[in-house]
Protein backbone atom coordinates (compact mmCIF):
# COMPACT_ATOMS: atom_id res chain seq x y z
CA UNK A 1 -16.98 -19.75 45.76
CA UNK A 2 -14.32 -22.75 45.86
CA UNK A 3 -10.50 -21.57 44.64
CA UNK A 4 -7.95 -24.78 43.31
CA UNK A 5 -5.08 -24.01 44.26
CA UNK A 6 -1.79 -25.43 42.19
CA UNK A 7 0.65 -26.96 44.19
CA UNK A 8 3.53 -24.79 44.43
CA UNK A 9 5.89 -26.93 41.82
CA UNK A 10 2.83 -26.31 39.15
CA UNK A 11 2.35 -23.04 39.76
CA UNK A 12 5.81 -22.10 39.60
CA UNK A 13 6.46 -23.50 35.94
CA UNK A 14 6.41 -21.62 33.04
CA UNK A 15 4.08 -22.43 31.00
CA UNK A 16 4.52 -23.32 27.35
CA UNK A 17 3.97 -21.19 23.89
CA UNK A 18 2.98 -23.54 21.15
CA UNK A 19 3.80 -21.64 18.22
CA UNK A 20 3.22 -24.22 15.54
CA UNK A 21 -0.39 -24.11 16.86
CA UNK A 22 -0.91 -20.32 16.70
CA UNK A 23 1.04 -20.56 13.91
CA UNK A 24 -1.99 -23.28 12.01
CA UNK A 25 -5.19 -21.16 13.76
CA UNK A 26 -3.72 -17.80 12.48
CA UNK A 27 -1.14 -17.52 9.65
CA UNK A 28 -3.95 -16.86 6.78
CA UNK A 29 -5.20 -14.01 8.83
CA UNK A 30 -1.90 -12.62 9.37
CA UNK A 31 -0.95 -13.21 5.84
CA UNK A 32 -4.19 -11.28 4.89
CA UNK A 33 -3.34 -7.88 7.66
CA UNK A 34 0.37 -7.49 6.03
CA UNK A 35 -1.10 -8.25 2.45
CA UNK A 36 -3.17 -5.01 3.06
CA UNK A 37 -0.80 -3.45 4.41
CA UNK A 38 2.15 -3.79 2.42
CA UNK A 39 0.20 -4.44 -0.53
CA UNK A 40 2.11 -7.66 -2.29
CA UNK A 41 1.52 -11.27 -1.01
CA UNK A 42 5.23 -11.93 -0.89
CA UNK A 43 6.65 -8.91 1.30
CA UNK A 44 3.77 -9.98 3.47
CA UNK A 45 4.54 -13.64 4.12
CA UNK A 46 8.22 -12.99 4.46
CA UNK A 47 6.78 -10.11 7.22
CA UNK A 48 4.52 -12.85 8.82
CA UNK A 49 7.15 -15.82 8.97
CA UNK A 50 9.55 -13.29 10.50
CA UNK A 51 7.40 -12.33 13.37
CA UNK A 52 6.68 -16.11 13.89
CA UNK A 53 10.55 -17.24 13.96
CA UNK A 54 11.09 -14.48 16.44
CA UNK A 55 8.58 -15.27 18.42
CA UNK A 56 9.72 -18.85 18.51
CA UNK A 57 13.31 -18.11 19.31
CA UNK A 58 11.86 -15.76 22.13
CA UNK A 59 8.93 -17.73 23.67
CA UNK A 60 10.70 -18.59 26.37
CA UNK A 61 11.09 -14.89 27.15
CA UNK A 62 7.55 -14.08 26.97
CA UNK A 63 5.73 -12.93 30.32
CA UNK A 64 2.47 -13.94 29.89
CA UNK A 65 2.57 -16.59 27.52
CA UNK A 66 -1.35 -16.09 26.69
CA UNK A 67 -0.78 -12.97 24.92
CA UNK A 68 1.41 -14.90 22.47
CA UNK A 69 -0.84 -14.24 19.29
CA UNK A 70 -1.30 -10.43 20.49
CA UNK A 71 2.68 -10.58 20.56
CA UNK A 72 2.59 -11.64 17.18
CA UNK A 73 0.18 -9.34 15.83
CA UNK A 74 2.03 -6.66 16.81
CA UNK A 75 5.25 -8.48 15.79
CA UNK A 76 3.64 -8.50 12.17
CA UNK A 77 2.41 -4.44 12.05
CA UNK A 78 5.70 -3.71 13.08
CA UNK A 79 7.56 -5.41 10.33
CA UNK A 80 4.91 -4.00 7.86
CA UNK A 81 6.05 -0.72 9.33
CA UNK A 82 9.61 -1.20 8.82
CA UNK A 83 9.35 -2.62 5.05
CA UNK A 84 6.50 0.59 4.37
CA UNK A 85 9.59 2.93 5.92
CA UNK A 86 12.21 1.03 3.89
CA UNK A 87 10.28 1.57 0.34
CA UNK A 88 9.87 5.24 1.17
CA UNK A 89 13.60 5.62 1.78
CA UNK A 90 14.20 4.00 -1.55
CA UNK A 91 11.88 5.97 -3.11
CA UNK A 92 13.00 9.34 -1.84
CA UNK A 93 16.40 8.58 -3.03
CA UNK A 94 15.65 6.56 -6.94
CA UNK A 95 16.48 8.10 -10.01
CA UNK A 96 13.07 8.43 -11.73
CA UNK A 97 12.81 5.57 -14.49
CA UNK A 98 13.27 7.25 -18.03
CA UNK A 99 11.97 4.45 -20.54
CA UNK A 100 15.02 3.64 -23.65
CA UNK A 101 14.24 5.57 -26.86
CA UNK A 102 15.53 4.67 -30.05
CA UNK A 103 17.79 8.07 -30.54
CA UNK A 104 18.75 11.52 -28.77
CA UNK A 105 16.39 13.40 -31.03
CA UNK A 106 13.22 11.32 -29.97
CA UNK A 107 14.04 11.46 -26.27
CA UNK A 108 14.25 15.08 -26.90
CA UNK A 109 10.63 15.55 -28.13
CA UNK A 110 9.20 12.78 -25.99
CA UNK A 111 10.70 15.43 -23.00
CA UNK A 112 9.34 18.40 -24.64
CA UNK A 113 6.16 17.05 -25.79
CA UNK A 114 5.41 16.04 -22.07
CA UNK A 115 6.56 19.62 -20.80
CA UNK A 116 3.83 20.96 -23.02
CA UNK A 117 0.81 18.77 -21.44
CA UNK A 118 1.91 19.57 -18.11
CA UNK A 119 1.90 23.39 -18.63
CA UNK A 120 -1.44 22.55 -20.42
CA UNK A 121 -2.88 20.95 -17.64
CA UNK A 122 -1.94 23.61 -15.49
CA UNK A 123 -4.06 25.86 -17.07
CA UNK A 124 -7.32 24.15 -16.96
CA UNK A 125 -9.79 24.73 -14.20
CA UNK A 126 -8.95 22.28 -10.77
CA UNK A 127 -12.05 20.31 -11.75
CA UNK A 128 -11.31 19.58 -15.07
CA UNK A 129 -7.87 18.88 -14.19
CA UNK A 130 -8.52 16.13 -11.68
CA UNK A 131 -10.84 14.77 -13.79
CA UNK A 132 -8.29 14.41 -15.98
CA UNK A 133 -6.02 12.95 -13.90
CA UNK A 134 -7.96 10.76 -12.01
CA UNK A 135 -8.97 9.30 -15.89
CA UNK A 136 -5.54 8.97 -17.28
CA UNK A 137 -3.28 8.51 -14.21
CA UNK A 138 -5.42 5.95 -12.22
CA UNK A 139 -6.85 4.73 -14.62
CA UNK A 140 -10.60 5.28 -12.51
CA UNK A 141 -13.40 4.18 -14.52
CA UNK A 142 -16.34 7.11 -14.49
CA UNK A 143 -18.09 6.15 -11.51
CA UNK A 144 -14.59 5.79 -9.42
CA UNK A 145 -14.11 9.27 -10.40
CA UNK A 146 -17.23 10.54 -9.42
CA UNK A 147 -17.14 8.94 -6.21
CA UNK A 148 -13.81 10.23 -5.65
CA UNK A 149 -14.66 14.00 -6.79
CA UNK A 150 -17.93 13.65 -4.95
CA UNK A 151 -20.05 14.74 -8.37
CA UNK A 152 -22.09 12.17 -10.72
CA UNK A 153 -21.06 9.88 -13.07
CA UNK A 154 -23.02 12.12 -16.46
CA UNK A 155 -20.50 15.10 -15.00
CA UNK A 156 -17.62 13.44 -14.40
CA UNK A 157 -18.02 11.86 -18.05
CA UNK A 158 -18.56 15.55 -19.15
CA UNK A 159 -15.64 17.24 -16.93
CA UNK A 160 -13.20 14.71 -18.89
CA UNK A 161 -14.80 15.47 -22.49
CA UNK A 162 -14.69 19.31 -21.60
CA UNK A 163 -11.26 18.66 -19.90
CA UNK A 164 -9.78 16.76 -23.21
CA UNK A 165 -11.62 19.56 -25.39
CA UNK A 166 -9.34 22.45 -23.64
CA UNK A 167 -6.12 20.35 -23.37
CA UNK A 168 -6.71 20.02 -27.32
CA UNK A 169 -6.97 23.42 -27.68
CA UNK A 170 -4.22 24.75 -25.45
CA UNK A 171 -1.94 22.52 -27.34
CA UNK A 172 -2.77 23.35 -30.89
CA UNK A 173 -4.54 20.32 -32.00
CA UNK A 174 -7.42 20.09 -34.36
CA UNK A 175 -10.37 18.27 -32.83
């Protein structure tokens, strides 16, 4: 087994990082990992050309200048976890969203009439209720739902027509 051996100026200099070419091989991919993870295509390109310009202005601190897309990578999870943190903060602390209404009065029985479909949903059977809410607050389709709830798609259609039936009757509507 034959080992070249640099000569000592060559082995002592650093090598180089091209960024602009890891940049070209892998900035769809990374685009594509913060797009799933932060869930809108511009949050995650602003994520992914931040870990690149920091990588750039520290390439010259890098130790082993082969890891330099692993460096990135993690570069880019990171920043996905610092935006996910950042919405939760300003989530925690919004005041919920209350749509305009045209007068007092109306805002007043849009509040109440809401009141009364929670306490009605309350009072129908777990099942039934995520049904229910699965349907109407996702928006699942039937086979979603019965996916989700682990049932067919015949009972899930059936859970929400029973579900629907109850709610009608627990809030005094004729069917």
């Amino acid at each position: 087994m034959e080992v070249e051996l640099l000569p000592q100026s060559e082995a002592r200099a650093p090598q180089r990082v091209d960024v602009a070419t890891i940049f070209a091989e892998h900035h769809v991919g990374l685009v594509r990992l913060a797009l799933l993870m932060v869930g809108d295509q511009a949050t995650a390109e602003d994520v992914v050309q931040d870990a690149f310009a920091r990588t750039h202005a520290g390439r010259a601190r890098l130790r082993d200048p082969g890891k330099a897309l692993t460096y990135v990578r993690s570069a880019v999870l990171n920043g996905c976890r610092s935006v996910l943190r950042r919405r939760a903060t300003v989530f925690r602390r919004a005041v919920p969203y209350e749509p305009p209404v045209w007068s007092a009065e109306s805002a007043a029985l849009i509040g109440e009439e809401r009141r009364a479909v929670l306490l009605a949903m309350r009072e129908l059977p777990p099942r039934q209720r995520e049904a229910l809410t699965l349907r109407y607050y996702l928006d699942l389709t039937d086979q979603e739902i019965a996916e989700t709830m682990g049932i067919s798609a015949s009972t899930a259609r059936s859970t929400i027509t029973r579900g629907l039936a109850a709610l009608g009757r627990a809030l005094g509507e004729d069917a």
